[in-house]
N, C-alpha and C. Protein backbone atom coordinates (compact mmCIF):
# COMPACT_ATOMS: atom_id res chain seq x y z
N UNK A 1 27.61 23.13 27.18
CA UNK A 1 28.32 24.30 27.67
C UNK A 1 28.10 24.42 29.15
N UNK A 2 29.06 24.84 29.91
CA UNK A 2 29.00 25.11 31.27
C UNK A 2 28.93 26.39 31.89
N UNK A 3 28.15 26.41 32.81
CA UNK A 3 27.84 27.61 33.03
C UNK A 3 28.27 28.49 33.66
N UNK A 4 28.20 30.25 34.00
CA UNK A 4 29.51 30.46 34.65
C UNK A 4 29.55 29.88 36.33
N UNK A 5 28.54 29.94 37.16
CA UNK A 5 28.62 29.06 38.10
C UNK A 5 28.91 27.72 38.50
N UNK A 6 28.76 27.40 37.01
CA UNK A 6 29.19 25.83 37.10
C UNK A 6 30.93 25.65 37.04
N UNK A 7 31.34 26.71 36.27
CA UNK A 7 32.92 26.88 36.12
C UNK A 7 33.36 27.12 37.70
N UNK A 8 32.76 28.14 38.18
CA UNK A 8 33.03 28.94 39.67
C UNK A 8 32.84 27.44 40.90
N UNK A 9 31.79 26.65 40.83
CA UNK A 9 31.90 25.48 41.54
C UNK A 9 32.92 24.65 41.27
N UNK A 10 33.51 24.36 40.31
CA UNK A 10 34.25 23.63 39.76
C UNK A 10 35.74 23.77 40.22
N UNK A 11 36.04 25.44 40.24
CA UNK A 11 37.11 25.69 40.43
C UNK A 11 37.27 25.98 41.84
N UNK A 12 35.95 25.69 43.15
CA UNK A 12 35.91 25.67 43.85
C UNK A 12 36.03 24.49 44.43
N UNK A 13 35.73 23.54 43.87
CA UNK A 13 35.87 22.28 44.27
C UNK A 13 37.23 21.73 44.34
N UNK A 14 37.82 22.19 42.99
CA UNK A 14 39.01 21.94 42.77
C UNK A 14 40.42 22.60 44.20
N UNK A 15 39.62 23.73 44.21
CA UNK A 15 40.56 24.43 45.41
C UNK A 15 40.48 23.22 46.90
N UNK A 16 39.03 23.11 47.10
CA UNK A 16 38.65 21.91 48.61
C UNK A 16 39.61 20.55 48.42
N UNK A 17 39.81 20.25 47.05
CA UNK A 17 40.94 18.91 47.23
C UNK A 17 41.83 19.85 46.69
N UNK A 18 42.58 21.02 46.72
CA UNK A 18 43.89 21.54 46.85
C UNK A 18 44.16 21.42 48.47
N UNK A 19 43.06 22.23 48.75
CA UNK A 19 42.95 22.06 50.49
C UNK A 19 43.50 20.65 51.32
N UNK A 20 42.77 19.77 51.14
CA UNK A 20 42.84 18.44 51.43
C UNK A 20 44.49 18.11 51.37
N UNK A 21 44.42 18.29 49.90
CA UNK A 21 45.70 17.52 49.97
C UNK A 21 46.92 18.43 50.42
N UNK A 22 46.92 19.86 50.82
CA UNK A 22 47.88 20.44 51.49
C UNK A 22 47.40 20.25 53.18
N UNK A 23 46.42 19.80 53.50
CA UNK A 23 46.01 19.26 54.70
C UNK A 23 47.10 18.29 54.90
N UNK A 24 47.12 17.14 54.13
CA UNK A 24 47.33 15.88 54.17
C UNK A 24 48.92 15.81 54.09
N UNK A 25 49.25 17.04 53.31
CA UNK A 25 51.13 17.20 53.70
C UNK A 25 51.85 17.74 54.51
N UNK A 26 50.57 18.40 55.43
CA UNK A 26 50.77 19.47 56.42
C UNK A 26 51.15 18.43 57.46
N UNK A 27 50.09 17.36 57.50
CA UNK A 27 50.01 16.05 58.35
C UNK A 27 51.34 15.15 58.56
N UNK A 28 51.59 15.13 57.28
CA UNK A 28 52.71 14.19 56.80
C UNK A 28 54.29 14.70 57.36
N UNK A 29 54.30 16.57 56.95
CA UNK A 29 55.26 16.77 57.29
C UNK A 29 55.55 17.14 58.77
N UNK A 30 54.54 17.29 59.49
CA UNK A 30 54.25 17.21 61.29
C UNK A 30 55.08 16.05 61.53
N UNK A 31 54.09 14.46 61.12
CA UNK A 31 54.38 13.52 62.02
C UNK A 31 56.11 13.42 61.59
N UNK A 32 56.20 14.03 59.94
CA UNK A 32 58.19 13.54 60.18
C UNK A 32 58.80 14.47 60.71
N UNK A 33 58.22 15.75 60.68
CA UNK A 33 59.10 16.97 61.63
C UNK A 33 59.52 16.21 63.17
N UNK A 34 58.12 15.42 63.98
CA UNK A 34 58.62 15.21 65.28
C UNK A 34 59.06 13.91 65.35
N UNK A 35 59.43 13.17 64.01
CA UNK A 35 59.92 11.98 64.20
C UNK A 35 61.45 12.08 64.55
N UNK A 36 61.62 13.29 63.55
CA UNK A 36 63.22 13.70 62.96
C UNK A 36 63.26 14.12 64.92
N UNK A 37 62.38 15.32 65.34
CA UNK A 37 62.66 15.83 66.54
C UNK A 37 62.80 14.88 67.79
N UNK A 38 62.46 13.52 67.44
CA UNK A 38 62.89 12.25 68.56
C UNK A 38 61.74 12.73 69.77
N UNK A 39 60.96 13.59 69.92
CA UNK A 39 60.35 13.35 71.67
C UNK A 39 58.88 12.83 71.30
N UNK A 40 58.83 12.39 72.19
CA UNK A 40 57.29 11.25 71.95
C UNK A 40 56.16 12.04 72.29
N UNK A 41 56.54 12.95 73.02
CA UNK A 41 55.50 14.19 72.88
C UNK A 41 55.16 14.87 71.95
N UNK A 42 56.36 15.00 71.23
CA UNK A 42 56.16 16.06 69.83
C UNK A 42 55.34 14.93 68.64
N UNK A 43 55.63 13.84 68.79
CA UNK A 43 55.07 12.63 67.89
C UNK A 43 54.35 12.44 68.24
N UNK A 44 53.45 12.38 69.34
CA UNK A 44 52.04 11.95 69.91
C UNK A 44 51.61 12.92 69.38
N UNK A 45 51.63 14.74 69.83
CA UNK A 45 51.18 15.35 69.24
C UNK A 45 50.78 15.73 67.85
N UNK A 46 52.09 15.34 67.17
CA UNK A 46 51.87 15.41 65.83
C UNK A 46 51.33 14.50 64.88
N UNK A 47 51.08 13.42 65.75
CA UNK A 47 50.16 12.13 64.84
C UNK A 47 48.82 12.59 65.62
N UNK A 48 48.12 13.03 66.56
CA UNK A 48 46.96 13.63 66.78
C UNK A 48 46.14 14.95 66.22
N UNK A 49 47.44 15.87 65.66
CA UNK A 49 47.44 16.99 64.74
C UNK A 49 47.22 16.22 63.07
N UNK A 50 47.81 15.18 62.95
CA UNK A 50 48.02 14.56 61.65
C UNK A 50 46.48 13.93 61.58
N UNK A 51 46.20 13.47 62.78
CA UNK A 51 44.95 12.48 62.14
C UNK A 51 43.33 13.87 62.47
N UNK A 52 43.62 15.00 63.31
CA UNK A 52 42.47 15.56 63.21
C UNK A 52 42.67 16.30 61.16
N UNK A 53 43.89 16.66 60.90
CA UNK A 53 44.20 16.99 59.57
C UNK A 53 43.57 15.94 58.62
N UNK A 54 43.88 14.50 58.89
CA UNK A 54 43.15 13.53 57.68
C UNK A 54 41.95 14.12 57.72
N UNK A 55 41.57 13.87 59.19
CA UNK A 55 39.89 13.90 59.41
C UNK A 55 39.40 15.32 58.72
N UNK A 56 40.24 16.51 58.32
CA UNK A 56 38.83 17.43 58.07
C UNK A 56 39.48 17.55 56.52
N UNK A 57 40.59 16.75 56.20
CA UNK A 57 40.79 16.14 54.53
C UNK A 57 39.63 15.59 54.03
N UNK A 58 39.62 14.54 55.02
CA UNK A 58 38.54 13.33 54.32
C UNK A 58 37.11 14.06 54.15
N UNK A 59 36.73 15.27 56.11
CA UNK A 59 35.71 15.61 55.28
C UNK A 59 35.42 16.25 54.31
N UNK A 60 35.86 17.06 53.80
CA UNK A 60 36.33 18.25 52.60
C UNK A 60 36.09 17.33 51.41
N UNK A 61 37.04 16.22 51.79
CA UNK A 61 36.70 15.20 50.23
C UNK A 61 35.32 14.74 50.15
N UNK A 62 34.75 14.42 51.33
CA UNK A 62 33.67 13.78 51.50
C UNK A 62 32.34 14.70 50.86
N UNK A 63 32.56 15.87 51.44
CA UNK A 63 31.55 17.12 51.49
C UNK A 63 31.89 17.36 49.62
N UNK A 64 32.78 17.38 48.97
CA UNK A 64 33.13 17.52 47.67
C UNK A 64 32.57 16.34 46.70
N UNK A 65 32.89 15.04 47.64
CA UNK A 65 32.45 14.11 46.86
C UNK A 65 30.61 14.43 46.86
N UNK A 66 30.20 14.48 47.93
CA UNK A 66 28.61 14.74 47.93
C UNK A 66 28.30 15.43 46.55
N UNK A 67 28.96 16.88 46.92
CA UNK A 67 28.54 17.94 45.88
C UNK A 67 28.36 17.32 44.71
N UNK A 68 29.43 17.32 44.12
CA UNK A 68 29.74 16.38 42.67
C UNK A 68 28.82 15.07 42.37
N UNK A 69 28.07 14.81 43.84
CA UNK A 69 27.22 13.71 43.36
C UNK A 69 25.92 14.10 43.13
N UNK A 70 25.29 15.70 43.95
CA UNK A 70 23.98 16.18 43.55
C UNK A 70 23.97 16.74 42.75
N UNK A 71 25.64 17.25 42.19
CA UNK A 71 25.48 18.03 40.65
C UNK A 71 24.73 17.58 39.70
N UNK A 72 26.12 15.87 39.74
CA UNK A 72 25.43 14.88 38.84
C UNK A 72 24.17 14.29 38.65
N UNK A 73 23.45 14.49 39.78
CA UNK A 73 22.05 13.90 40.10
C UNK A 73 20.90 15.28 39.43
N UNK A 74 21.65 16.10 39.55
CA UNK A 74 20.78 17.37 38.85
C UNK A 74 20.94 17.10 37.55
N UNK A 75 22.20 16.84 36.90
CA UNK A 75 22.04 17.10 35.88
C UNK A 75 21.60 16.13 35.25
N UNK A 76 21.43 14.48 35.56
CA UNK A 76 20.53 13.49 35.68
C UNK A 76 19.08 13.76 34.98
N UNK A 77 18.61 14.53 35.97
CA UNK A 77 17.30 15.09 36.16
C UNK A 77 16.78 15.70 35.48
N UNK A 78 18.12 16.71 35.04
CA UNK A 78 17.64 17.82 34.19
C UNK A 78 17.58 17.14 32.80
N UNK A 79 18.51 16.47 32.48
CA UNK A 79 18.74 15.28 31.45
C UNK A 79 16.99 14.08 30.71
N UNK A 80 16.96 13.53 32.10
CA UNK A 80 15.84 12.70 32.68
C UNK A 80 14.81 14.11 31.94
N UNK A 81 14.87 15.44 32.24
CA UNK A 81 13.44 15.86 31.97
C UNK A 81 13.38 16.31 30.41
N UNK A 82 14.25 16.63 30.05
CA UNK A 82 15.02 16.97 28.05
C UNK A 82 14.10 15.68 27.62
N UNK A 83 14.88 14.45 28.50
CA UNK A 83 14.20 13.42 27.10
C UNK A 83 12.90 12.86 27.83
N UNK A 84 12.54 13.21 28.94
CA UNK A 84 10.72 13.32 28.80
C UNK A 84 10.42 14.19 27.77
N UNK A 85 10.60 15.34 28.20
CA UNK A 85 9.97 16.33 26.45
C UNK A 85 10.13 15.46 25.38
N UNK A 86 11.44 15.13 24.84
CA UNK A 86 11.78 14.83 23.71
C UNK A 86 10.69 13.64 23.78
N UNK A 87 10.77 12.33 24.43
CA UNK A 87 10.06 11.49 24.15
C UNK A 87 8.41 12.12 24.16
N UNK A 88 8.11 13.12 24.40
CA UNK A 88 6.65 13.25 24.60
C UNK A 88 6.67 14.10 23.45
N UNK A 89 7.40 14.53 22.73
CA UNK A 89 7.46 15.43 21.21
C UNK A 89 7.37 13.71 20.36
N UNK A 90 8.11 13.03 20.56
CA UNK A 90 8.65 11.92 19.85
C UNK A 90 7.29 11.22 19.51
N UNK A 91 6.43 10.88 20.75
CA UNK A 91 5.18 10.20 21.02
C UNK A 91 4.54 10.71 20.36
N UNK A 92 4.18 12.04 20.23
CA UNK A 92 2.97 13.00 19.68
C UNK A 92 3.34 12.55 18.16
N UNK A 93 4.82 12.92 17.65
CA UNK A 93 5.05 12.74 16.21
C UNK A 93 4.53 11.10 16.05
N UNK A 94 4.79 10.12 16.71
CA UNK A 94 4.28 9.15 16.40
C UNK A 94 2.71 8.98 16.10
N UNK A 95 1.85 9.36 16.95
CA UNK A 95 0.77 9.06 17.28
C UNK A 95 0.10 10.26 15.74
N UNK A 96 0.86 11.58 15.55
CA UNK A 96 0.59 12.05 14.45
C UNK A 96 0.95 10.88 12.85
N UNK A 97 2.22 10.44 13.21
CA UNK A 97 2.54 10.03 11.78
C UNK A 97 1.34 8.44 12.22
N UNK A 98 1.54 7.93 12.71
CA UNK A 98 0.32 6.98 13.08
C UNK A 98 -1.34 7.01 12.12
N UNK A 99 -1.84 8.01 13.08
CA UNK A 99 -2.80 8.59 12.46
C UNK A 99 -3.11 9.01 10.49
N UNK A 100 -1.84 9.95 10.22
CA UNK A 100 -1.39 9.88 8.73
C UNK A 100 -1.49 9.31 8.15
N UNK A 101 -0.70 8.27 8.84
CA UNK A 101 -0.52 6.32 7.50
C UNK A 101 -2.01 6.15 7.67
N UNK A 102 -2.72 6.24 9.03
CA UNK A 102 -4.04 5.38 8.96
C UNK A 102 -5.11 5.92 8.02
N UNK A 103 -5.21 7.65 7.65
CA UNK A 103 -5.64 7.86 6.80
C UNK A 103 -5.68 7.32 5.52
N UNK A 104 -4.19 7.81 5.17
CA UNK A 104 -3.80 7.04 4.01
C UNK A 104 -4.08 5.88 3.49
N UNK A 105 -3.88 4.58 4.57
CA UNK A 105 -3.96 3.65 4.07
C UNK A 105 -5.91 3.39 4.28
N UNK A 106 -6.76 4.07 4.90
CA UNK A 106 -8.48 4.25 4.40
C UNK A 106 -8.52 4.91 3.31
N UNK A 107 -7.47 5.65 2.86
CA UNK A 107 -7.77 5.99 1.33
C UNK A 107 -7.48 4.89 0.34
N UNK A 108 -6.34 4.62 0.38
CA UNK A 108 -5.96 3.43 -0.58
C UNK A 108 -7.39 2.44 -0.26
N UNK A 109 -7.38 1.73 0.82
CA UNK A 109 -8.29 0.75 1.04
C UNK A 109 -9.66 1.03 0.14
N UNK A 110 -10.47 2.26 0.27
CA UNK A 110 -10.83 2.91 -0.22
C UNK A 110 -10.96 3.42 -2.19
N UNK A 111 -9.93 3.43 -2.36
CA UNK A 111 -9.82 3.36 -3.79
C UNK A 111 -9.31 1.87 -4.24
N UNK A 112 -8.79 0.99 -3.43
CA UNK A 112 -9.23 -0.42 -4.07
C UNK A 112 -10.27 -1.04 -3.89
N UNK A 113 -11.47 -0.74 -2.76
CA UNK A 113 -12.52 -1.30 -2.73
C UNK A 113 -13.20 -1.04 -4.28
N UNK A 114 -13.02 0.56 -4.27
CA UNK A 114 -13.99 1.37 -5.80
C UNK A 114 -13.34 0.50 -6.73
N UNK A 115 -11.73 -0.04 -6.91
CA UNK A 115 -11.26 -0.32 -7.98
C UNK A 115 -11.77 -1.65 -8.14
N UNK A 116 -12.03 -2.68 -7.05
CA UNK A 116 -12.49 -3.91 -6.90
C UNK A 116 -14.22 -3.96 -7.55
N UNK A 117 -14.80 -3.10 -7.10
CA UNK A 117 -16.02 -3.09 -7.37
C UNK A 117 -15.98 -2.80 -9.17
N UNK A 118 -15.30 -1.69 -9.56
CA UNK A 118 -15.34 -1.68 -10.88
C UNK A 118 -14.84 -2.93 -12.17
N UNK A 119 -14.08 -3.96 -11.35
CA UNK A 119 -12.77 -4.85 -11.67
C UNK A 119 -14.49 -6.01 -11.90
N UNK A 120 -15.39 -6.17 -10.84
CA UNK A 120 -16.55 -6.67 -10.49
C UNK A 120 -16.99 -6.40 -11.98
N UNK A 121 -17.65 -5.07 -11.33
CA UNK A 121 -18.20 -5.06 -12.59
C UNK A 121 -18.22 -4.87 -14.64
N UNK A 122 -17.04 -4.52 -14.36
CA UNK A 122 -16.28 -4.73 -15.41
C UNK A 122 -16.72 -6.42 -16.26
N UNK A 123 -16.57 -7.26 -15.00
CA UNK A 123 -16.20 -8.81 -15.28
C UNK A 123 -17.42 -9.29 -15.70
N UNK A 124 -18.67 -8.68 -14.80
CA UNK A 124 -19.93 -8.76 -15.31
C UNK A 124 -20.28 -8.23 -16.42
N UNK A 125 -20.25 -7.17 -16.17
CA UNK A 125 -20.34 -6.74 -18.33
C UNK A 125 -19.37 -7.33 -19.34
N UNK A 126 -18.54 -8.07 -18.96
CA UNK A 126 -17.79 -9.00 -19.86
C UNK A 126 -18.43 -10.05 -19.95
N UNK A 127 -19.06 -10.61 -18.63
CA UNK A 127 -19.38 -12.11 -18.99
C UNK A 127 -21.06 -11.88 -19.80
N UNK A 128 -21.55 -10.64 -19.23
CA UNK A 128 -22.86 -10.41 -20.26
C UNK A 128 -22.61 -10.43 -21.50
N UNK A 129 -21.55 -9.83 -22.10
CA UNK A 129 -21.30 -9.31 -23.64
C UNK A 129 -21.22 -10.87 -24.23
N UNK A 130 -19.98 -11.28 -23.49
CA UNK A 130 -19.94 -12.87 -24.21
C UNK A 130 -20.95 -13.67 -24.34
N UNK A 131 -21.87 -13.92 -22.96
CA UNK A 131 -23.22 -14.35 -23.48
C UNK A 131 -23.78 -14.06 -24.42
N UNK A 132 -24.34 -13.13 -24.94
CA UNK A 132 -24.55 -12.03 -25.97
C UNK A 132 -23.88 -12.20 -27.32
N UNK A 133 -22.71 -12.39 -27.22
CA UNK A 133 -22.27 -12.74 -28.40
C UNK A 133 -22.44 -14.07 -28.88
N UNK A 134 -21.86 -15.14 -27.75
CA UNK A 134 -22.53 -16.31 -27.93
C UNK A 134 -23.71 -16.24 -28.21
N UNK A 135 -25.06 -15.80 -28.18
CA UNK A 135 -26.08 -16.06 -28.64
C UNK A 135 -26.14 -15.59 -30.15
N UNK A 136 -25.38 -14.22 -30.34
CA UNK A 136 -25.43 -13.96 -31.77
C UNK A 136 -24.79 -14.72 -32.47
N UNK A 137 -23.88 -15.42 -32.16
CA UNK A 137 -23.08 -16.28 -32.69
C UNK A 137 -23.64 -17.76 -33.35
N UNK A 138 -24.85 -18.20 -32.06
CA UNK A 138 -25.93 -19.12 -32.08
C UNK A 138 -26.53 -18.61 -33.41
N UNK A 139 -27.38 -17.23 -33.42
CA UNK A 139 -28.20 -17.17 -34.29
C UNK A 139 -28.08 -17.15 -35.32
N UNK A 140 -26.88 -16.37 -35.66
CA UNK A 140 -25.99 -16.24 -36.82
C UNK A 140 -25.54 -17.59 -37.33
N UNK A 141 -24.92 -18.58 -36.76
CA UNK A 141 -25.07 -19.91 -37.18
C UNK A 141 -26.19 -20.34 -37.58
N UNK A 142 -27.31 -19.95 -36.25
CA UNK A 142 -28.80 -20.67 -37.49
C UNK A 142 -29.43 -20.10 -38.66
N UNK A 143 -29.09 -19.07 -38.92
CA UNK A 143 -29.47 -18.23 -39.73
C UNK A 143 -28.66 -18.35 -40.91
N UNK A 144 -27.26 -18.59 -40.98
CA UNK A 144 -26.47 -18.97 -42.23
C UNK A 144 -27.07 -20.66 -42.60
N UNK A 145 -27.14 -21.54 -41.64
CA UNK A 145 -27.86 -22.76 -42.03
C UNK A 145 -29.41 -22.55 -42.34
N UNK A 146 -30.33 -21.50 -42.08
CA UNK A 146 -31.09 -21.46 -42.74
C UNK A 146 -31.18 -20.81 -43.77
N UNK A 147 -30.51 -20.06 -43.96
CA UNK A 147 -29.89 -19.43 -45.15
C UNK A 147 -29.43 -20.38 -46.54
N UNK A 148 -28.69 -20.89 -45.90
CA UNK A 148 -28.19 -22.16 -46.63
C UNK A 148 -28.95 -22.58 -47.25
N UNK A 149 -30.30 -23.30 -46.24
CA UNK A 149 -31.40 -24.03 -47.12
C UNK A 149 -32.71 -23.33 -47.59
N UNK A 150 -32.71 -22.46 -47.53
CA UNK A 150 -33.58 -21.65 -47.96
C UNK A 150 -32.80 -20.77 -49.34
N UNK A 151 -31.88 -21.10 -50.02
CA UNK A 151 -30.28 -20.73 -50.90
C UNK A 151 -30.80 -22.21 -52.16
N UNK A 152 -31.23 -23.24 -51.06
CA UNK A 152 -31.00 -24.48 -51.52
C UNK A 152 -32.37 -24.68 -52.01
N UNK A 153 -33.25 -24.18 -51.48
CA UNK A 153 -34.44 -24.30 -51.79
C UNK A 153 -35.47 -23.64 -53.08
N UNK A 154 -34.62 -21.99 -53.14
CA UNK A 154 -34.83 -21.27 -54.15
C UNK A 154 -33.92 -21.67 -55.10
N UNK A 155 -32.88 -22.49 -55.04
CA UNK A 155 -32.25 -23.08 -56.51
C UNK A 155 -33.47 -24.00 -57.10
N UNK A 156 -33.77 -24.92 -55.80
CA UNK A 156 -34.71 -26.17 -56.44
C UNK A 156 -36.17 -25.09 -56.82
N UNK A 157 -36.47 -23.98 -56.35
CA UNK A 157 -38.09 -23.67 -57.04
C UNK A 157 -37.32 -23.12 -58.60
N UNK A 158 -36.32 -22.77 -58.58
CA UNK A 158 -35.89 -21.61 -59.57
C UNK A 158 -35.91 -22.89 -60.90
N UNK A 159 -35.43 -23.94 -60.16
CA UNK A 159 -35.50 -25.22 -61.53
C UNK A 159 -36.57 -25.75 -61.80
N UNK A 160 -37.68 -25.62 -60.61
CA UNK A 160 -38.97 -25.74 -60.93
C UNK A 160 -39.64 -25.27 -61.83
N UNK A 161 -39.72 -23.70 -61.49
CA UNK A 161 -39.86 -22.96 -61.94
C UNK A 161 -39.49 -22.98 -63.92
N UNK A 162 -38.30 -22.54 -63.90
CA UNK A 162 -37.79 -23.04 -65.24
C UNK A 162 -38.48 -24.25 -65.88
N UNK A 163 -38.89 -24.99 -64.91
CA UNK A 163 -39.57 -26.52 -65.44
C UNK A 163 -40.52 -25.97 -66.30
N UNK A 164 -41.50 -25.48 -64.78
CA UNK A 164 -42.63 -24.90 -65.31
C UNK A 164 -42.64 -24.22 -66.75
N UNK A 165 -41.74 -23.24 -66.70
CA UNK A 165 -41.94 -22.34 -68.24
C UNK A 165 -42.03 -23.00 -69.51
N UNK A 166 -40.71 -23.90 -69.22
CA UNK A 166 -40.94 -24.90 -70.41
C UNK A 166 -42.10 -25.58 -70.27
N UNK A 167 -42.65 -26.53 -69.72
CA UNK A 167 -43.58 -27.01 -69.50
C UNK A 167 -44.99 -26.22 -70.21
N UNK A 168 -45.42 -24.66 -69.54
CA UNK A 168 -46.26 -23.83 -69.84
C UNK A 168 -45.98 -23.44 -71.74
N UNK A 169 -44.63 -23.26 -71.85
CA UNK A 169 -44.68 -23.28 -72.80
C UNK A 169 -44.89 -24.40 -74.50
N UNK A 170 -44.60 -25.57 -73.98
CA UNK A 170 -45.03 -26.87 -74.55
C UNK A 170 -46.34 -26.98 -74.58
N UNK A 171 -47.43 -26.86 -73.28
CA UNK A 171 -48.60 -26.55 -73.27
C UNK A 171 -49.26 -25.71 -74.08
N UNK A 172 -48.56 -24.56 -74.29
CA UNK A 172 -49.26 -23.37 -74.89
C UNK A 172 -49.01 -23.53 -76.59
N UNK A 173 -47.87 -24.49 -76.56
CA UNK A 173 -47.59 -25.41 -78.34
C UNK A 173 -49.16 -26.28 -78.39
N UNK A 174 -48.98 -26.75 -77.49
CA UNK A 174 -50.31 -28.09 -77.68
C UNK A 174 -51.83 -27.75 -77.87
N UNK A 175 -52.05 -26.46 -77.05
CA UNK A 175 -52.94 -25.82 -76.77
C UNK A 175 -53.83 -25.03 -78.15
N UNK A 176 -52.42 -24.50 -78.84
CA UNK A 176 -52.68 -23.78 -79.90
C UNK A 176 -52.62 -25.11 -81.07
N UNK A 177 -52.16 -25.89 -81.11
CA UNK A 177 -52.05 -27.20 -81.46
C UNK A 177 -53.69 -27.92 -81.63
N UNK A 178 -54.14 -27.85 -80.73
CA UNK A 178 -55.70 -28.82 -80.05
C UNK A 178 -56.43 -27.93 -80.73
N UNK A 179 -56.46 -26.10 -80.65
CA UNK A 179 -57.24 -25.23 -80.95
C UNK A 179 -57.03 -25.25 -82.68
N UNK A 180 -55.98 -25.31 -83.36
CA UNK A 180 -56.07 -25.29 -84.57
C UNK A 180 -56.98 -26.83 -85.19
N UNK A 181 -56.83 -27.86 -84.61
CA UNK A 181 -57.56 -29.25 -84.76
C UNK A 181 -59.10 -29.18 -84.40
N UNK A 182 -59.36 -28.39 -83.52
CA UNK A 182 -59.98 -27.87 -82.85
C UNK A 182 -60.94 -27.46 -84.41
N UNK A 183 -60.56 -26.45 -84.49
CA UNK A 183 -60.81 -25.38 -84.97
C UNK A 183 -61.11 -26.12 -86.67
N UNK A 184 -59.97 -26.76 -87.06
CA UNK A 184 -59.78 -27.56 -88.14
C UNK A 184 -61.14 -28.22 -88.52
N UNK A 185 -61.42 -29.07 -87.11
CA UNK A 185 -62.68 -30.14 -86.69
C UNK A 185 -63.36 -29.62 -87.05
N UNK A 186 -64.26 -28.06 -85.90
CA UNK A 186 -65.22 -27.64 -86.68
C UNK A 186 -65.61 -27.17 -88.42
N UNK A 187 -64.85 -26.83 -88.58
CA UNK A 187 -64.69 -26.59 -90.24
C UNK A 187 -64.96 -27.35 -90.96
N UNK A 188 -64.11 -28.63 -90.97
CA UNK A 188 -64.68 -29.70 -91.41
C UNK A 188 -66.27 -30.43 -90.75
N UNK A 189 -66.84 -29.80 -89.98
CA UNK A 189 -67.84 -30.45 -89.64
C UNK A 189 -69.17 -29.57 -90.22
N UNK A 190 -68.72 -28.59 -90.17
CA UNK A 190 -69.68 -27.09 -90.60
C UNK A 190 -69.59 -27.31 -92.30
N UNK A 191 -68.52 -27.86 -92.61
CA UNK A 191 -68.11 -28.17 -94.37
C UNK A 191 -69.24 -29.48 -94.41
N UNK A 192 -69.30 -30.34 -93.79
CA UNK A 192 -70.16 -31.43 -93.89
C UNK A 192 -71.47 -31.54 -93.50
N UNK A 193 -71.88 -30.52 -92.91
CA UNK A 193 -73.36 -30.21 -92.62
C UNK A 193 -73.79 -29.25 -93.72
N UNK A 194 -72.86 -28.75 -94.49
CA UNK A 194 -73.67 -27.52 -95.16
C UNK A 194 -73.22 -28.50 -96.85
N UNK A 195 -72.87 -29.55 -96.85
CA UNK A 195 -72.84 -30.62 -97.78
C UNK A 195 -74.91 -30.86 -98.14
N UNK A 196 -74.50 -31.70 -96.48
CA UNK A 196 -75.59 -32.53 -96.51
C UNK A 196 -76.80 -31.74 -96.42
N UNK A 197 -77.04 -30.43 -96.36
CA UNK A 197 -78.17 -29.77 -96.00
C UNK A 197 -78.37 -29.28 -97.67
């Protein structure tokens, strides 16, 4: 938006090349007024009237052109100082969002170190357990093979055993067997002493 002085220069400026250029026809219509009028006086004069007329055209344009060039140079400036701010708002937001991510990403870093360390140890109490199991696994294998033969071993006492009973019991036939002969013997011997006595 323009401002009201800036309108008021504007339409002032605009008037200095109205000026000019009614300068410049003022000029024009001199040198043909005394061309038409034929005396070389009136044409000397009026091309000396014509060219002091360019001359305070040109300066008018000149002095206009200036203006219009420190306007522009102001508003340059003023321009030039908007986007210093802006870039120094721009910078700050950077150097803020900067900072942000860098948090952020010491947090993440941060919760994958913890997650790494747990991932660690996790792997270690895995590879303990499996050891661990592997060994129960060991023992438990030796233990079903001793199982096994110690399975194998109480079959063979259990048939022993059984041997034995029969055995004890054949004995305990023979025994009572020997003791009745035994027994028989003396009788007959006690029968033959009480003969001979």
């Amino acid at each position: 938006m323009t401002s009201p002085a800036g309108s008021s220069r504007r339409r002032q400026r605009s008037t200095r090349v109205v000026v000019a250029v009614l300068l410049l026809l003022v000029a024009a219509l001199a040198v043909a007024g005394s061309a038409v009028a034929g005396s070389w006086l009136a044409v000397t004069v009026a091309g000396g009237v014509a060219v002091l007329l360019g001359a305070t055209a040109t300066k008018i344009t000149h002095s206009e052109l200036l203006e219009s060039r420190r306007e522009a140079a102001r508003d340059r400036a003023v321009q030039a100082q908007s986007f210093r701010e802006l870039d120094g708002r721009r910078a700050a937001e950077g150097v803020e969002f900067a900072a942000d991510m860098q948090g952020q990403i010491a947090k993440r870093d941060a919760t994958v170190s913890r997650l790494e360390r747990r991932l660690s140890d996790a792997a270690q109490e895995l590879a303990e357990a499996r050891r661990s199991l592997t060994d129960v696994e060991e023992r438990l294998d030796v233990s079903q093979r001793e199982t096994a033969r110690l399975g194998d071993r109480l079959g063979e006492a259990e048939e022993r055993a059984a041997q034995a009973v029969v055995r004890v019991a054949e004995l305990e036939v023979e025994v009572d067997m020997l003791t009745a002969q035994w027994e028989a013997a003396e009788a007959a011997l006690d029968k033959q002493m009480r003969r001979g006595a």
